[in-house]
C-alpha atoms as a PDB file:
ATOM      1  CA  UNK A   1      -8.710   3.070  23.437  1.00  0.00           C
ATOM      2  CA  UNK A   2     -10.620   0.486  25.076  1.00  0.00           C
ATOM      3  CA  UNK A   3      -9.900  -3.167  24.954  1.00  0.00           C
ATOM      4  CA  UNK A   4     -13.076  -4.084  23.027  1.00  0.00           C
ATOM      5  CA  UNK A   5     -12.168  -1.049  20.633  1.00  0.00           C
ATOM      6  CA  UNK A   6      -8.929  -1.942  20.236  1.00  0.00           C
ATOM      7  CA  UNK A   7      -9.696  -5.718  18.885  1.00  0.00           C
ATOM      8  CA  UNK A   8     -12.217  -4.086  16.193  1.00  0.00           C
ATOM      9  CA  UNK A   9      -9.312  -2.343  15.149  1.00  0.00           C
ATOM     10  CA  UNK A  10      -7.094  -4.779  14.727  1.00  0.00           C
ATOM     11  CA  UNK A  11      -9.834  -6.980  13.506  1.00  0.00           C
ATOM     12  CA  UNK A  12     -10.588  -4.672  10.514  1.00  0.00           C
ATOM     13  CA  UNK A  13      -7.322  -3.924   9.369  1.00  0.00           C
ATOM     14  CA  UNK A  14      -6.383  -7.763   9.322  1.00  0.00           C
ATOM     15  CA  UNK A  15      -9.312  -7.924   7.087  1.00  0.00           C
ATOM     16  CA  UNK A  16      -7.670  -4.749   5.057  1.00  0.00           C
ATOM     17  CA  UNK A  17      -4.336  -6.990   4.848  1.00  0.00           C
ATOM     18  CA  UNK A  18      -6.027  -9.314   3.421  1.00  0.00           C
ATOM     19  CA  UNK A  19      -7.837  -8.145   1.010  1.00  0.00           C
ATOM     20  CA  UNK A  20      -4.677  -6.014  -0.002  1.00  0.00           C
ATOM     21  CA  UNK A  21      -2.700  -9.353   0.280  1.00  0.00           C
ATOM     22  CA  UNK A  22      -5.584 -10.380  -2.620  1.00  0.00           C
ATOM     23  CA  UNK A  23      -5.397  -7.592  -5.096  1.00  0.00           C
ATOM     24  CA  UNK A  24      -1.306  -8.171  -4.476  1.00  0.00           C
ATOM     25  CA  UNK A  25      -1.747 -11.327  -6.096  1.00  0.00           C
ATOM     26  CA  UNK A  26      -4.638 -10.526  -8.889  1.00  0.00           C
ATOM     27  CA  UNK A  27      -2.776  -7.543 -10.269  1.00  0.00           C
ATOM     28  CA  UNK A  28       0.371 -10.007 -11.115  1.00  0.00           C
ATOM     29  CA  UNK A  29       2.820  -8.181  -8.395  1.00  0.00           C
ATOM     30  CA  UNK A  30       3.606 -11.462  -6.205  1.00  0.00           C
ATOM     31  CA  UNK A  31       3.597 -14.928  -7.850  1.00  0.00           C
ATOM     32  CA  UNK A  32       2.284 -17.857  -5.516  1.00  0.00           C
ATOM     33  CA  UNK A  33       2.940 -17.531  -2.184  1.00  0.00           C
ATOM     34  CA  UNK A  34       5.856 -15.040  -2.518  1.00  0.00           C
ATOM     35  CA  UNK A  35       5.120 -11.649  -1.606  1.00  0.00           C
ATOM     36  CA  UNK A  36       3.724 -10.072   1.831  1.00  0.00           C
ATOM     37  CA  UNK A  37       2.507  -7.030   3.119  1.00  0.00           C
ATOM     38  CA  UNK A  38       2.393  -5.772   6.954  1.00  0.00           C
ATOM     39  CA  UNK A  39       1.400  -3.294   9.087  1.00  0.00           C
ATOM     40  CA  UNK A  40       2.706  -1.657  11.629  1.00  0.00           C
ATOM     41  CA  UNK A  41      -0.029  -1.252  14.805  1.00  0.00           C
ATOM     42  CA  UNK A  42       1.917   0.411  17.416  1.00  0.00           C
ATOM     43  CA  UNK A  43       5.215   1.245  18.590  1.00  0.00           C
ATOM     44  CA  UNK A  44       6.522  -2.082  19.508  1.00  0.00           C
ATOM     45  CA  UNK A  45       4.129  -4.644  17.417  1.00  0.00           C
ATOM     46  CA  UNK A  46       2.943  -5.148  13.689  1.00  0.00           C
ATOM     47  CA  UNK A  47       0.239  -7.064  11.565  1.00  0.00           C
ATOM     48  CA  UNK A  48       1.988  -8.939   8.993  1.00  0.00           C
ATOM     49  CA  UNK A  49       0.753 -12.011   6.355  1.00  0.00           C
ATOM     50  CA  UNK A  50       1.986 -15.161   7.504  1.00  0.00           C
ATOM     51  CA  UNK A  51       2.440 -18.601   6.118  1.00  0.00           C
ATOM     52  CA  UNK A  52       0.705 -21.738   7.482  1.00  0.00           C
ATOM     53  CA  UNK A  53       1.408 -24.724   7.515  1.00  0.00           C
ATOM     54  CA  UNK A  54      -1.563 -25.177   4.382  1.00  0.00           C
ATOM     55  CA  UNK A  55      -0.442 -22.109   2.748  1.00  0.00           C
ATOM     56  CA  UNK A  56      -2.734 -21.671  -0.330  1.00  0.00           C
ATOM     57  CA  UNK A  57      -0.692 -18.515  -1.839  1.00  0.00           C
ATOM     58  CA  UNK A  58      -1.351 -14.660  -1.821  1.00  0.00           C
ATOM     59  CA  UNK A  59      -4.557 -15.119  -3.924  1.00  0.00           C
ATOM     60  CA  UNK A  60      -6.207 -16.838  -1.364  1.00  0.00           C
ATOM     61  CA  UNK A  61      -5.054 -14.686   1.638  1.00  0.00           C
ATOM     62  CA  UNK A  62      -7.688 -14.302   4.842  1.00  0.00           C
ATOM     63  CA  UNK A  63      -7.702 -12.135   7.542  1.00  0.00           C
ATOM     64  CA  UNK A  64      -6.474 -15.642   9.779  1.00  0.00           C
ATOM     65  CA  UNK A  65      -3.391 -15.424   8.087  1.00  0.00           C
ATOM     66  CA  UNK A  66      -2.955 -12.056   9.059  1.00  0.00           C
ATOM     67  CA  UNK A  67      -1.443 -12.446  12.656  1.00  0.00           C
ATOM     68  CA  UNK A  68      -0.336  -9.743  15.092  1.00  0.00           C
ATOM     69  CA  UNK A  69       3.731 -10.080  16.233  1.00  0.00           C
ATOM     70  CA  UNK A  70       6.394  -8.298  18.273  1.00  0.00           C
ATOM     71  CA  UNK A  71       9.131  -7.993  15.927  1.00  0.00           C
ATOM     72  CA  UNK A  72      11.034  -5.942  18.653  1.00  0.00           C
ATOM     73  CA  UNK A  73      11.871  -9.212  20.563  1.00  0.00           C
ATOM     74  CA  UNK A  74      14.427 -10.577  17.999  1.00  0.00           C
ATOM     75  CA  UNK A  75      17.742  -9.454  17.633  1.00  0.00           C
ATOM     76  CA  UNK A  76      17.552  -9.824  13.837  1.00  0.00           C
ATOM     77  CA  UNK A  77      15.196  -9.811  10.565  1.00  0.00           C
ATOM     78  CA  UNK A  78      16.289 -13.643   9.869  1.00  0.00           C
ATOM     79  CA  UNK A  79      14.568 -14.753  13.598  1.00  0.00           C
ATOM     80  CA  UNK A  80      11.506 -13.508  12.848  1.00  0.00           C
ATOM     81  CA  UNK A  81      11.051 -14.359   9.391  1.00  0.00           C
ATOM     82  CA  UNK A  82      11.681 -17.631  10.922  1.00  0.00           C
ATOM     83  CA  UNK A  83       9.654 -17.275  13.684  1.00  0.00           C
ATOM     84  CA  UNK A  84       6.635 -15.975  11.028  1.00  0.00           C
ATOM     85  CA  UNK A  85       7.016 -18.933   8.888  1.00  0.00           C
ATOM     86  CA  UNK A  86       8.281 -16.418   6.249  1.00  0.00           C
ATOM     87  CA  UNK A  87      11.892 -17.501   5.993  1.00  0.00           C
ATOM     88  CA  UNK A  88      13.092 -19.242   2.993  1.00  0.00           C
ATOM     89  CA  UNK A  89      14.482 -22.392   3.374  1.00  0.00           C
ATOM     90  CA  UNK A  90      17.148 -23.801   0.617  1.00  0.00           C
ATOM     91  CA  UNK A  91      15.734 -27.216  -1.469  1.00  0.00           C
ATOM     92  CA  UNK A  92      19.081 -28.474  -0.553  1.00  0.00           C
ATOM     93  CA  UNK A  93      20.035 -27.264   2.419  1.00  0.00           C
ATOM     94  CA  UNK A  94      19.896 -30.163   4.960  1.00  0.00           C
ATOM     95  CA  UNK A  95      17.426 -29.178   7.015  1.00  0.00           C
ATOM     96  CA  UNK A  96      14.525 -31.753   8.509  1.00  0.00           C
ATOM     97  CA  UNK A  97      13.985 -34.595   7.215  1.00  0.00           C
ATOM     98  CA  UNK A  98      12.210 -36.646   4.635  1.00  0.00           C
ATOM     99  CA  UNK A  99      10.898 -34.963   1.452  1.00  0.00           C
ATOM    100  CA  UNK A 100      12.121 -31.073   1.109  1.00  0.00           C
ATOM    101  CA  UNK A 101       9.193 -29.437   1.335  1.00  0.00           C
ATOM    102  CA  UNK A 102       9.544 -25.498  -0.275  1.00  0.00           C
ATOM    103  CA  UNK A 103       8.463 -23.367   3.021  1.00  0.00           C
ATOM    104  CA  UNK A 104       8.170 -23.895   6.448  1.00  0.00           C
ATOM    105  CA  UNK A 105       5.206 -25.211   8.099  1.00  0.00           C
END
């Protein structure tokens, strides 16, 4: 597949993510911004929901938030949830500073 073809690709199933992402959310199976779903494009790399640093919740998913990562590059699940923006961070757990804020941005 050619370059050009290959971005289309990716481009529409980010869009498919998304709206999947959507229906996730309107059918009551994720609440807020819990809950992701993610694709996997090729042998080495995979499409998968991400949160932002204004992370509006699974409702409100776009194909933006969809982003296109090489989870073969970590040596565990924990770095690149981290690395996504995914990873859960405890209310009291120390880390940063000033007001605990409930995901990562």
């Amino acid at each position: 597949m050619n370059g050009t073809g290959h971005r289309t690709t990716i481009r529409r199933l980010r869009v498919d993510i998304a709206t999947a992402c959507r229906v996730l959310a309107a059918r009551g199976l994720a609440d807020g911004v819990l809950g992701h779903i993610s694709m996997r494009v090729d042998a080495y790399r995979m499409l998968v929901r991400c949160r932002g640093p204004r992370e509006r919740g699974l409702a409100f998913t776009e194909p933006t938030d969809v982003r296109l990562r090489d989870p073969c590059r970590f040596t565990s699940e924990a770095q690149f949830a981290r690395w996504c923006g995914i990873a859960p961070v405890a209310l009291s757990s120390g880390e940063g500073h000033g007001p605990a804020r409930r995901h990562r941005s």
